[in-house]
PDB file of N, CA and C in Angstrom:
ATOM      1  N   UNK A   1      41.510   5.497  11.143  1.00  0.00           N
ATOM      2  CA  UNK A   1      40.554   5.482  12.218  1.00  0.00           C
ATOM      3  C   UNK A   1      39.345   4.636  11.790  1.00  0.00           C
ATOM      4  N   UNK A   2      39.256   3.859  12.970  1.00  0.00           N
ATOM      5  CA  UNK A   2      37.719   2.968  12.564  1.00  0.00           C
ATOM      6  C   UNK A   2      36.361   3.798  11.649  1.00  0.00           C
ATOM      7  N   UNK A   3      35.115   3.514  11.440  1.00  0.00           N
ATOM      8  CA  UNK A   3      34.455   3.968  11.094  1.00  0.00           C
ATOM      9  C   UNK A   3      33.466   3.905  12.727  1.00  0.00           C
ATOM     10  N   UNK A   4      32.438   4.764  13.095  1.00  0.00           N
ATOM     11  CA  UNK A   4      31.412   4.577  13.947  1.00  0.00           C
ATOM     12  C   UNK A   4      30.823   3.622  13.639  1.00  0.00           C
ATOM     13  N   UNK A   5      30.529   2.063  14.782  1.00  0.00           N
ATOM     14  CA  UNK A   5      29.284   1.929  13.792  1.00  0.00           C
ATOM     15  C   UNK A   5      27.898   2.917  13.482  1.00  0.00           C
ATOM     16  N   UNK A   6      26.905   2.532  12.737  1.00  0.00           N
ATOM     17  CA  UNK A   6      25.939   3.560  12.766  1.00  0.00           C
ATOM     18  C   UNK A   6      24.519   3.066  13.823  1.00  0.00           C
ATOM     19  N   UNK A   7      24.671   3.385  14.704  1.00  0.00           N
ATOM     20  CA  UNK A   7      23.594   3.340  15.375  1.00  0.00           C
ATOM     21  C   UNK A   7      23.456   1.683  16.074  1.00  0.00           C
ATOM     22  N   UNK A   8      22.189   1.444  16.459  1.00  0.00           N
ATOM     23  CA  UNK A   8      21.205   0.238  17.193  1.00  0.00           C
ATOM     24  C   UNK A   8      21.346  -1.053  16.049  1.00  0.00           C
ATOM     25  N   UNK A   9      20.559  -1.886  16.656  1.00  0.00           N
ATOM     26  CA  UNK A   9      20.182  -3.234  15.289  1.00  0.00           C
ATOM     27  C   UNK A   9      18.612  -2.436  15.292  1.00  0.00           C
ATOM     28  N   UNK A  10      18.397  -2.842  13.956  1.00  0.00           N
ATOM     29  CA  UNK A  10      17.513  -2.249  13.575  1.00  0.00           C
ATOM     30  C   UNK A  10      16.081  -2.739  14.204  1.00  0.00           C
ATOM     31  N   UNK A  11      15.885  -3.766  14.791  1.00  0.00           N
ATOM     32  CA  UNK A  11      14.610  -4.365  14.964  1.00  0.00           C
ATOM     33  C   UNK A  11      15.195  -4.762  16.488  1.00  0.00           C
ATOM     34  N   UNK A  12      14.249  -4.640  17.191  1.00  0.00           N
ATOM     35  CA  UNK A  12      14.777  -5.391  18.674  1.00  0.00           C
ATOM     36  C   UNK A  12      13.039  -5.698  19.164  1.00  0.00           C
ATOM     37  N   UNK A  13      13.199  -6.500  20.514  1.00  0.00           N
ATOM     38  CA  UNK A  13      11.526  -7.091  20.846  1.00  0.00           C
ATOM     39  C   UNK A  13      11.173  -6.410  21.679  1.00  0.00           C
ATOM     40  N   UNK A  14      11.613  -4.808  22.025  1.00  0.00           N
ATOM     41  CA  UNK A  14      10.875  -4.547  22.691  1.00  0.00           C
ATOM     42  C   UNK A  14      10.143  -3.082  21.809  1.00  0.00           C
ATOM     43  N   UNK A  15      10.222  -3.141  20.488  1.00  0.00           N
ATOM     44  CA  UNK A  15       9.956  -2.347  19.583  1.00  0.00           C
ATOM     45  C   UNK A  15       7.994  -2.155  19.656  1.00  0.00           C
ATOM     46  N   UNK A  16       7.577  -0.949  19.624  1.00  0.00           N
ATOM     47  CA  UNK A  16       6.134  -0.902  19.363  1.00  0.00           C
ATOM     48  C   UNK A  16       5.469  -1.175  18.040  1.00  0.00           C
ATOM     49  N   UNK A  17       4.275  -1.101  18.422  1.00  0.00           N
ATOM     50  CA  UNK A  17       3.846  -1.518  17.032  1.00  0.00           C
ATOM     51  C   UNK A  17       4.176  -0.580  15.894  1.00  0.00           C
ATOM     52  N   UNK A  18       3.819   0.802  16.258  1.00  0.00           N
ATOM     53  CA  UNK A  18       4.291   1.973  15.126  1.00  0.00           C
ATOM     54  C   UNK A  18       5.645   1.969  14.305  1.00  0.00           C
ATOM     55  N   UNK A  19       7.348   1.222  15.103  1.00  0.00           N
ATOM     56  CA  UNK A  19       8.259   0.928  15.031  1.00  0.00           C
ATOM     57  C   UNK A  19       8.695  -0.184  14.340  1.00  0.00           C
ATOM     58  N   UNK A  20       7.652  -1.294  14.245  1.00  0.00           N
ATOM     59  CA  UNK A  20       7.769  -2.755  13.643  1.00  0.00           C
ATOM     60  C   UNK A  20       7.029  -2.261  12.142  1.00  0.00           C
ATOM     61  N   UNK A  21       6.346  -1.483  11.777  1.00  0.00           N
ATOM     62  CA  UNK A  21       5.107  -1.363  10.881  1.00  0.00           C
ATOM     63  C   UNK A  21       6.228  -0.107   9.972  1.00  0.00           C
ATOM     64  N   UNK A  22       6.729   0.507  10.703  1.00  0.00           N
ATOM     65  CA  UNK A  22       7.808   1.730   9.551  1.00  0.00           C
ATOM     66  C   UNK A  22       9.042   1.066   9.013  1.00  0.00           C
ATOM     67  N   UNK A  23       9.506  -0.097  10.145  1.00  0.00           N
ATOM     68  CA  UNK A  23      10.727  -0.818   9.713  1.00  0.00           C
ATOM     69  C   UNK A  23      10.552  -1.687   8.180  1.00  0.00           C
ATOM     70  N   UNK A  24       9.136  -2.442   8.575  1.00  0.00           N
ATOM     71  CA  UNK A  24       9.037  -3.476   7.462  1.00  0.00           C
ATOM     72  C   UNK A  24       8.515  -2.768   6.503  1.00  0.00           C
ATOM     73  N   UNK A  25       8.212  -1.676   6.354  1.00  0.00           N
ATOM     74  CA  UNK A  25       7.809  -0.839   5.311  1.00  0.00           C
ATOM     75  C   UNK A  25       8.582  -0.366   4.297  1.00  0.00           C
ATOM     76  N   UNK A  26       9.540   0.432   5.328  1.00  0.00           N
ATOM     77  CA  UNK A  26      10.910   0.791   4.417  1.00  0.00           C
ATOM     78  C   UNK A  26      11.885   0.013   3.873  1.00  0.00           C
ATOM     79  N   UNK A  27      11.481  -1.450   4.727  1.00  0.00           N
ATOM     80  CA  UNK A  27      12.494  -2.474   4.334  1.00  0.00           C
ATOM     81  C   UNK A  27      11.956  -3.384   3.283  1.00  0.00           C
ATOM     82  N   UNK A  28      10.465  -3.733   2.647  1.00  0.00           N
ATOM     83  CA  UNK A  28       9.950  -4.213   1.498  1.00  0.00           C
ATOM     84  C   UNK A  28      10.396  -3.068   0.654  1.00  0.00           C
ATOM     85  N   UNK A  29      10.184  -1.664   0.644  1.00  0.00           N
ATOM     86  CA  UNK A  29      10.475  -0.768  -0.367  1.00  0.00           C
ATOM     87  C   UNK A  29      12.389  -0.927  -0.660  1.00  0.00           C
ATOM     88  N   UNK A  30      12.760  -1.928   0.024  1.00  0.00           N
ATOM     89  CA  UNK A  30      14.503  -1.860  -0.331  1.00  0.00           C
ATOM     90  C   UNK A  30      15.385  -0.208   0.457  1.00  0.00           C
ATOM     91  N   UNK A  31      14.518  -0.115   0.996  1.00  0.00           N
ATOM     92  CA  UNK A  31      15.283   1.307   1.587  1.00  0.00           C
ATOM     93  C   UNK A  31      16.252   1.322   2.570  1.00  0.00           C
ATOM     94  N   UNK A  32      17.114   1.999   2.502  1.00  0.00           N
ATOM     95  CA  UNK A  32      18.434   1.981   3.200  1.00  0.00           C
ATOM     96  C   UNK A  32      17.729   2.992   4.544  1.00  0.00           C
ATOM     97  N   UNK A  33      17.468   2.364   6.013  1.00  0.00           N
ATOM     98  CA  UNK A  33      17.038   2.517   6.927  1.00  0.00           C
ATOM     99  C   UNK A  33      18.015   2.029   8.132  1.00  0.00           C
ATOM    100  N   UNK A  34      18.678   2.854   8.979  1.00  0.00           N
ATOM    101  CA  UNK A  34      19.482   2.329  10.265  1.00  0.00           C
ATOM    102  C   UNK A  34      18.895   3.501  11.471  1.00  0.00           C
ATOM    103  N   UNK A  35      19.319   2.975  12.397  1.00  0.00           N
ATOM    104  CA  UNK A  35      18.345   3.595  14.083  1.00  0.00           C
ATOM    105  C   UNK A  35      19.351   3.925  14.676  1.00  0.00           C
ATOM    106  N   UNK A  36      19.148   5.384  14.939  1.00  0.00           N
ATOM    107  CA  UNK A  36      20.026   5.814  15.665  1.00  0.00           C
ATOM    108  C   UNK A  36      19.936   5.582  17.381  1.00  0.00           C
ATOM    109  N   UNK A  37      18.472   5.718  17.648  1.00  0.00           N
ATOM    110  CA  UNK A  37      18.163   5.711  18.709  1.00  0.00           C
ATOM    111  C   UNK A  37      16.975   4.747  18.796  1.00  0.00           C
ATOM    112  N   UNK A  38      16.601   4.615  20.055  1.00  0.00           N
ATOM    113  CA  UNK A  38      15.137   3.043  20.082  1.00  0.00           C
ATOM    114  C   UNK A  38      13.783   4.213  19.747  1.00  0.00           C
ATOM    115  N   UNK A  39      13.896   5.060  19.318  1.00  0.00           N
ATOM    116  CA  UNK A  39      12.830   5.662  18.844  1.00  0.00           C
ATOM    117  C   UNK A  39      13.061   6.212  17.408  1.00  0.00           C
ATOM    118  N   UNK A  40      13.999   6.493  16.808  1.00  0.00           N
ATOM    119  CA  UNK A  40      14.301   6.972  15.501  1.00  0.00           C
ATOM    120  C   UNK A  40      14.616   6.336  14.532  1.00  0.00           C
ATOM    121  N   UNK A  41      14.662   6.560  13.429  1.00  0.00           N
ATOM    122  CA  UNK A  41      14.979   5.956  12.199  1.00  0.00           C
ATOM    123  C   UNK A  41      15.326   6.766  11.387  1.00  0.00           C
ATOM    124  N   UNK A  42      16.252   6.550  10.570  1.00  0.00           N
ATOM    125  CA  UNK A  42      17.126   7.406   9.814  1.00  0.00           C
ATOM    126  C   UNK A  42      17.825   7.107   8.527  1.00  0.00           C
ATOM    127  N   UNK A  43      16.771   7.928   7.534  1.00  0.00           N
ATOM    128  CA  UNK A  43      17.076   7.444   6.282  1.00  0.00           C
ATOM    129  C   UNK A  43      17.255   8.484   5.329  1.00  0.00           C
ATOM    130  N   UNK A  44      18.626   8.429   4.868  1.00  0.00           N
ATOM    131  CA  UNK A  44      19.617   9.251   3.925  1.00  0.00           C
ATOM    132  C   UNK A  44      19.669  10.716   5.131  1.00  0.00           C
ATOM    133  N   UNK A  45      18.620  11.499   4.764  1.00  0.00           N
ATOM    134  CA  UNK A  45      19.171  12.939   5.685  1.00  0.00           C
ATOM    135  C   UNK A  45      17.808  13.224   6.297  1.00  0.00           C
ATOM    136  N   UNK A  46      16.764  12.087   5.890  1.00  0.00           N
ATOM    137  CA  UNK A  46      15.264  12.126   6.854  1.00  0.00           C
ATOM    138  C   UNK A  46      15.407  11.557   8.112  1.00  0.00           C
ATOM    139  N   UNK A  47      14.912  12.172   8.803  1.00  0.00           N
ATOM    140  CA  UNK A  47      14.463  11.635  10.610  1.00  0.00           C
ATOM    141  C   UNK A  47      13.348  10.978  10.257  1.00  0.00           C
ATOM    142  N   UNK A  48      13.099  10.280  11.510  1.00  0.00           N
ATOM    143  CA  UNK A  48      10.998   9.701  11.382  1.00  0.00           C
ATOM    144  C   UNK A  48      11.069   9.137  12.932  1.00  0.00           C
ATOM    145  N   UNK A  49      10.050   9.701  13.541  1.00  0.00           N
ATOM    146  CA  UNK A  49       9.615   8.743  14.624  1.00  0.00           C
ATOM    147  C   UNK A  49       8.828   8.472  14.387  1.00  0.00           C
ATOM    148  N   UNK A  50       8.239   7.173  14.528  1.00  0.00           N
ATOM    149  CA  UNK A  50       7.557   6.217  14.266  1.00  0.00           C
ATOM    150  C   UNK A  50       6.304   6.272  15.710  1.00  0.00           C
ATOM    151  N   UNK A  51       6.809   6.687  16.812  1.00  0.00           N
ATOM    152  CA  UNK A  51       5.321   7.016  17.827  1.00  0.00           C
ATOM    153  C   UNK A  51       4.472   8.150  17.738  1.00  0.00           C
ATOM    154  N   UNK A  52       5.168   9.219  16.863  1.00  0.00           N
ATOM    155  CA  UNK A  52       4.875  10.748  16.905  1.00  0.00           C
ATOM    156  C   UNK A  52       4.383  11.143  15.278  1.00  0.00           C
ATOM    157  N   UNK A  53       5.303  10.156  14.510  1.00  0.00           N
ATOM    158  CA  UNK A  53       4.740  10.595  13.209  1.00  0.00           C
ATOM    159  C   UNK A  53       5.675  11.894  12.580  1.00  0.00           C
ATOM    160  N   UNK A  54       6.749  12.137  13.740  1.00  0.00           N
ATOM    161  CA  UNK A  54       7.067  13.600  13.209  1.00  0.00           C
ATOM    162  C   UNK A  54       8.264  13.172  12.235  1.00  0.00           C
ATOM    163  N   UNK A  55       8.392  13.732  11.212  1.00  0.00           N
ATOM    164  CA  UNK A  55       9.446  13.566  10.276  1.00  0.00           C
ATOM    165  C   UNK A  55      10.865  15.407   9.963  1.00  0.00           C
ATOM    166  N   UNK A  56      11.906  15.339  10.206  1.00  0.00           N
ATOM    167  CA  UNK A  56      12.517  15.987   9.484  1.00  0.00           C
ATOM    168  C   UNK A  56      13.602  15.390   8.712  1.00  0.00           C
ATOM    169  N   UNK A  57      14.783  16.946   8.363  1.00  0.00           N
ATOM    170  CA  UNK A  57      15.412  16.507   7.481  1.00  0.00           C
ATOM    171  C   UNK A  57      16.631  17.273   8.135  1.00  0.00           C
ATOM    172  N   UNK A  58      17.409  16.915   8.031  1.00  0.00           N
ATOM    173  CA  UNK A  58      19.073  17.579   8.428  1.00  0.00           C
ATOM    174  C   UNK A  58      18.852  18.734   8.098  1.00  0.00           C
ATOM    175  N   UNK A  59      19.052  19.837   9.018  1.00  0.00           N
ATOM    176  CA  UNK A  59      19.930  21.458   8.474  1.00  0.00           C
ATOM    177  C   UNK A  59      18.683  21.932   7.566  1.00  0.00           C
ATOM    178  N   UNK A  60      17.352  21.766   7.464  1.00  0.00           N
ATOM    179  CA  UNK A  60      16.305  22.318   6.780  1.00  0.00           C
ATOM    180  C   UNK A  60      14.696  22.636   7.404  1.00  0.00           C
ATOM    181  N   UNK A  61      14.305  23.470   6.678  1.00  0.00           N
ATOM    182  CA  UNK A  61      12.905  24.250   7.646  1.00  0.00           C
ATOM    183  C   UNK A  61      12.484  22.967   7.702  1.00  0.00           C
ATOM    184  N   UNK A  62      10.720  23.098   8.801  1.00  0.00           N
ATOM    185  CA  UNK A  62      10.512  22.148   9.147  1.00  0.00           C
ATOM    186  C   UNK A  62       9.216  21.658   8.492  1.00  0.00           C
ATOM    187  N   UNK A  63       9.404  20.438   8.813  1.00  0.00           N
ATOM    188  CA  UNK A  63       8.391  19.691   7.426  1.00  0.00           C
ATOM    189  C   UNK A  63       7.268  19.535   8.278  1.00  0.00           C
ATOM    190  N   UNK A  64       6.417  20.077   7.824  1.00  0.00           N
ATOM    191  CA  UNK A  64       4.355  20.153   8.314  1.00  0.00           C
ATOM    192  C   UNK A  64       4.239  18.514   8.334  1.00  0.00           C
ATOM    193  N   UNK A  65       4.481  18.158   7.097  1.00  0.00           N
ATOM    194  CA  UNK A  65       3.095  16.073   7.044  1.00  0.00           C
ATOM    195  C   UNK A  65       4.460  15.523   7.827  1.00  0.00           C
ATOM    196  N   UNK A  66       3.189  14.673   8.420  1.00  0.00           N
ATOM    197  CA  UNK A  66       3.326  13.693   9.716  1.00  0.00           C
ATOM    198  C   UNK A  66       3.150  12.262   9.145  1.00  0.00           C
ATOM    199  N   UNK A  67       3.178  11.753   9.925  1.00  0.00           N
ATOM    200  CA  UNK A  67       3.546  10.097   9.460  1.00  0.00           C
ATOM    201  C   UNK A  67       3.876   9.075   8.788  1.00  0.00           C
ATOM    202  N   UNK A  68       3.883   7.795   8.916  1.00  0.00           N
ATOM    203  CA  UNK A  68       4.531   6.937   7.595  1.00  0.00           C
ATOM    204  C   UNK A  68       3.872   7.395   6.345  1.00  0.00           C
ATOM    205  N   UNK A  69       3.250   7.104   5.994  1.00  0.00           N
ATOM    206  CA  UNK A  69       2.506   7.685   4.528  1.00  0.00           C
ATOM    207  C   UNK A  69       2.902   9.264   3.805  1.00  0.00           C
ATOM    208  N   UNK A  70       3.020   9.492   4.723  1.00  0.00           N
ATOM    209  CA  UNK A  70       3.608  11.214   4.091  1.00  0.00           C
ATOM    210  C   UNK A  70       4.860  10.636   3.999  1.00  0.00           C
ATOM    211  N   UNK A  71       5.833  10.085   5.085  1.00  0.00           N
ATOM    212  CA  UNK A  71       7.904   9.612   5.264  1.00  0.00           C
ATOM    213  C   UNK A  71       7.483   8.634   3.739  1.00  0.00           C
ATOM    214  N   UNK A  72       6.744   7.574   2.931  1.00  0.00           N
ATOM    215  CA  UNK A  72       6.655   6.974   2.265  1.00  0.00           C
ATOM    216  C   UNK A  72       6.943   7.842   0.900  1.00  0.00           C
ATOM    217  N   UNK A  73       5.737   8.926   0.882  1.00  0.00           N
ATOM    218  CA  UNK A  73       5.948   9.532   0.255  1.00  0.00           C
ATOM    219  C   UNK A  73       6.795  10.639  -0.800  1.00  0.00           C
ATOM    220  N   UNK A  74       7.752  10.725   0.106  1.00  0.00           N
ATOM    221  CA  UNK A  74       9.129  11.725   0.168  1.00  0.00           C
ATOM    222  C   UNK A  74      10.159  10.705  -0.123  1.00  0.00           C
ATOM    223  N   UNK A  75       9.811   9.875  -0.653  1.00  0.00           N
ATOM    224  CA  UNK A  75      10.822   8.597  -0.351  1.00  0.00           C
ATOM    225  C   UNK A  75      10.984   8.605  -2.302  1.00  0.00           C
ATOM    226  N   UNK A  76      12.336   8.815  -2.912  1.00  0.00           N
ATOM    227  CA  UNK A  76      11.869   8.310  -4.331  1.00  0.00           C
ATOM    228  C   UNK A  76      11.553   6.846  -4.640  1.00  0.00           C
ATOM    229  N   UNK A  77      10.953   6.591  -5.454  1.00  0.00           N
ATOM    230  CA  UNK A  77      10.210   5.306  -5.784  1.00  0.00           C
ATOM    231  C   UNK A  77       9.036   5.361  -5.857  1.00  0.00           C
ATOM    232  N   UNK A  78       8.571   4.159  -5.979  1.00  0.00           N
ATOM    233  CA  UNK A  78       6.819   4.064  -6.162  1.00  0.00           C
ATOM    234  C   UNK A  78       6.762   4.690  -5.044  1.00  0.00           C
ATOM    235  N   UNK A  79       5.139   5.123  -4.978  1.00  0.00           N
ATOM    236  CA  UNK A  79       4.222   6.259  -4.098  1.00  0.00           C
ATOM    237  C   UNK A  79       3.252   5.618  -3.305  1.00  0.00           C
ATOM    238  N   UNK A  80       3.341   4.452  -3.119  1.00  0.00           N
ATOM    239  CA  UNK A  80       2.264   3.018  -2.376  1.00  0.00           C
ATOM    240  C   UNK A  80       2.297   3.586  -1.138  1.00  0.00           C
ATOM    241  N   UNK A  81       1.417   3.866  -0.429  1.00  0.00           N
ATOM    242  CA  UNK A  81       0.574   3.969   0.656  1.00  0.00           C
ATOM    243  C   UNK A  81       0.145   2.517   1.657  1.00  0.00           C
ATOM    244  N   UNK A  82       0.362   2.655   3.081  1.00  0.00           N
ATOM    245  CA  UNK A  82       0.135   1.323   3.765  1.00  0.00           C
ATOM    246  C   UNK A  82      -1.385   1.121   3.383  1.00  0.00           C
ATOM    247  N   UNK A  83      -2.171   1.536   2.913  1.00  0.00           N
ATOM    248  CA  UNK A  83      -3.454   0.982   2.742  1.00  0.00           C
ATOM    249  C   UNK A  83      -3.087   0.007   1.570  1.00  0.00           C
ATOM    250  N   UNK A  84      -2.224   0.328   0.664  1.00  0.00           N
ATOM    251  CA  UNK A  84      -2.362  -1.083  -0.746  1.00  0.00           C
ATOM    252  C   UNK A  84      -1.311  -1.862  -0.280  1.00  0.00           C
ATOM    253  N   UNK A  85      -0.869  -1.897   0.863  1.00  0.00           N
ATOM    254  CA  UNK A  85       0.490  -2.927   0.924  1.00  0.00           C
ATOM    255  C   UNK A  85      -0.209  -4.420   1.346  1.00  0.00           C
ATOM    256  N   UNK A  86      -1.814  -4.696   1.437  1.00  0.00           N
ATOM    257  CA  UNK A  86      -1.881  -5.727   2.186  1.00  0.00           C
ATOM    258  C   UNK A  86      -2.211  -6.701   0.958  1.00  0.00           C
TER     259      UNK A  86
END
């Protein structure tokens, strides 16, 4: 049996700014990032919307910190924050 593909193309033009700014984020950090939906992003067993800030995780209680910088955070690797990325 085929495989699904997984989801959307990852970047499309009618993407918001919050959506363009989490993509290229996770994607300088080398992170394995695919979209399930034109609002989600989905990386290893983390959720993230990118308009809301809200982040979970598959099948687990629910995670309090909100936005890219916290999703950055939880991320293994360096701990860089969008304030030093410029």
């Amino acid at each position: 049996m085929a495989r699904k593909s997984k989801g959307l193309p990852l970047q499309n033009g009618t993407d918001t700014a919050d959506m363009a700014s989490a993509i290229k984020a996770l994607q300088q950090r080398g992170v394995a990032v695919w979209r399930p939906s034109i609002y989600q992003l989905k990386i290893g067993d983390l959720n993230f919307w990118p308009a809301t800030g809200r982040i979970t995780r598959d099948a687990a209680p629910k995670i309090t910190r909100q936005g890219l910088d916290a999703l950055l955070k939880m991320l293994p690797g360096p701990t860089l924050t969008l304030e030093h990325d410029e």
